[in-house]
Structure formats: C-alpha cells, structure tokens
C-alpha atoms as a PDB file:
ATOM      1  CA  UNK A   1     131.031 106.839  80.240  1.00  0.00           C
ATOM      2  CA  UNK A   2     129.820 103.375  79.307  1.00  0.00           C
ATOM      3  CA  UNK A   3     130.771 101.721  75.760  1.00  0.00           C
ATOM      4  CA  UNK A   4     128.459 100.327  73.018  1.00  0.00           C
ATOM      5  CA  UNK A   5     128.873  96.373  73.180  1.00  0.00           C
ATOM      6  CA  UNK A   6     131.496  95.997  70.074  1.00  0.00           C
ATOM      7  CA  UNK A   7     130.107  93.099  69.333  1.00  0.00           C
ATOM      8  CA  UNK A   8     128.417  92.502  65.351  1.00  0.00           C
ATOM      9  CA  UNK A   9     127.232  88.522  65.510  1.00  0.00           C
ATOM     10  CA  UNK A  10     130.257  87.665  63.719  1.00  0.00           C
ATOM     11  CA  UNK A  11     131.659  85.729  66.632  1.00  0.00           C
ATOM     12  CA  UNK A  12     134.714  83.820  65.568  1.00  0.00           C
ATOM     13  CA  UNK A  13     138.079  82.970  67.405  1.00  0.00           C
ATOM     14  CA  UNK A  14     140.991  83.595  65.011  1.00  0.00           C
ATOM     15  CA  UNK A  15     143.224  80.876  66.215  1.00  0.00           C
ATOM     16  CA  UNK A  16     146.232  82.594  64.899  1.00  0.00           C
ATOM     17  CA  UNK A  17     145.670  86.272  66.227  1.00  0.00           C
ATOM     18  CA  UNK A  18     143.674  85.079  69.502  1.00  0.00           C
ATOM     19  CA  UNK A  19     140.689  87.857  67.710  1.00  0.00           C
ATOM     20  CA  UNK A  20     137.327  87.426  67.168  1.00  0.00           C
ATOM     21  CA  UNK A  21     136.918  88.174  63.420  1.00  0.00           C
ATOM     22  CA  UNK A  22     134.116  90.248  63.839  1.00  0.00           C
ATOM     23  CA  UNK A  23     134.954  92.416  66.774  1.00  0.00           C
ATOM     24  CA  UNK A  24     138.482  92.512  67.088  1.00  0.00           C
ATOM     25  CA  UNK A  25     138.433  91.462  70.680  1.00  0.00           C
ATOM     26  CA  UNK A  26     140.286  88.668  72.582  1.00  0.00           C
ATOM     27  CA  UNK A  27     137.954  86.158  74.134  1.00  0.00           C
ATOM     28  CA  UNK A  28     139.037  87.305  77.822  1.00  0.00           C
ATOM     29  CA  UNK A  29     137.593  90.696  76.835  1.00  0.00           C
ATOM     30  CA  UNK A  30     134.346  89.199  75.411  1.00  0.00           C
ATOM     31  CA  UNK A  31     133.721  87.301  78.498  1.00  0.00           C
ATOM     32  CA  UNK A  32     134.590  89.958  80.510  1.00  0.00           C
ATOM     33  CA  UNK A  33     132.700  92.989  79.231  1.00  0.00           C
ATOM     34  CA  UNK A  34     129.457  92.956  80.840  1.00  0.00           C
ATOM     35  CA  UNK A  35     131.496  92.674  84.196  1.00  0.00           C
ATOM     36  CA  UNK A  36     134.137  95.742  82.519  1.00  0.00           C
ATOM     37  CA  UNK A  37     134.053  99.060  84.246  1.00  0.00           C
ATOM     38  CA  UNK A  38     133.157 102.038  81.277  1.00  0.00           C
ATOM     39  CA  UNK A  39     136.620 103.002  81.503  1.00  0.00           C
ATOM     40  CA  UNK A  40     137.927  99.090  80.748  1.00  0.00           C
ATOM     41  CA  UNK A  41     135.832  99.268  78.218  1.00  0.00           C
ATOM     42  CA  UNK A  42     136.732 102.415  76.432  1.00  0.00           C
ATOM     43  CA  UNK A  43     140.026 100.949  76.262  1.00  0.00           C
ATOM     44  CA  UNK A  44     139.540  97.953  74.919  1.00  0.00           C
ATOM     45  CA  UNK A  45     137.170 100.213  72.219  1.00  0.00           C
ATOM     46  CA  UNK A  46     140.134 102.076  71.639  1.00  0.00           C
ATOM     47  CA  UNK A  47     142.450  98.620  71.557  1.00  0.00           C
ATOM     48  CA  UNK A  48     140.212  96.854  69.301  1.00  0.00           C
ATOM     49  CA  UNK A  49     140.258  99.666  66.414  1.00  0.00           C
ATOM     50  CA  UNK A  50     143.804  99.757  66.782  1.00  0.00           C
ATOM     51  CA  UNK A  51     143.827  95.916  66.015  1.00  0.00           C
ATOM     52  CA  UNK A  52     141.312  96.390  62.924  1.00  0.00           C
ATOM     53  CA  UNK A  53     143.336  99.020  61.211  1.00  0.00           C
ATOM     54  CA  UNK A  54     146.460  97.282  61.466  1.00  0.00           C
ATOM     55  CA  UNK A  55     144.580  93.786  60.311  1.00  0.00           C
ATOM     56  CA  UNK A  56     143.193  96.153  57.465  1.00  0.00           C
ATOM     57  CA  UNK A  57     146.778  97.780  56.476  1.00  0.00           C
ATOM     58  CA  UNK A  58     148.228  94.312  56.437  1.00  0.00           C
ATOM     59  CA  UNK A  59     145.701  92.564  54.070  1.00  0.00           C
ATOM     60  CA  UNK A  60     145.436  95.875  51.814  1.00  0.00           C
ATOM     61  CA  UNK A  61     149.382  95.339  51.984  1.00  0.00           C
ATOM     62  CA  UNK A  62     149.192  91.268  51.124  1.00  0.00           C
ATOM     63  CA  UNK A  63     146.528  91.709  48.681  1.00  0.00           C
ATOM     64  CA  UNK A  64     148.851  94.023  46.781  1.00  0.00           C
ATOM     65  CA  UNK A  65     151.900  91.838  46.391  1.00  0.00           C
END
C-alpha cells in the first residue's frame, strides 16, 4: 500500500523536537520518503500521528495551567 505524502507546506524544523511543525516528521524521514518503501511509510504515518497527539495533549495540558 503506498502512503499520501504527509506533507501540508508548513515546512519548519522544530529545533527542540527535531519535527517539522507542519507534518510531524523528522527531516531524515522527509528526505527520505520518496525513496521509502509503502510499508516505511505507513509507519512513519502511523509515527507521525502518534507525535501530533502527544504535541496536542501537551499544549492542551500547558495551556491549561
């Protein structure tokens, strides 16, 4: 099965996470994902909304305090 590109023009570098503020993604996997296998990619799909919910929970969590 091959992934959607996760990829919404928001392409930023969060210094702090290593995450492009957009996507989620690390830059390796960026670069990488035209050369990814569907499977690599489905993984990292399944990484990088892993990554936003937690980055959601934690600034629903900070804006609350």
């Amino acid at each position: 099965m091959n992934a959607a590109n996760p990829c919404v023009g928001k392409c930023e570098i969060d210094t702090k996470s290593g995450l492009c503020i957009g996507c989620y993604r690390t830059a390796e996997e960026i670069r990488g994902w035209m050369n990814y296998s569907g499977r690599r990619r489905q993984s990292i799909i399944r990484k990088r909304v892993a990554r936003e919910k937690r980055i959601s929970i934690a600034l629903t969590r900070r804006g609350s305090s």
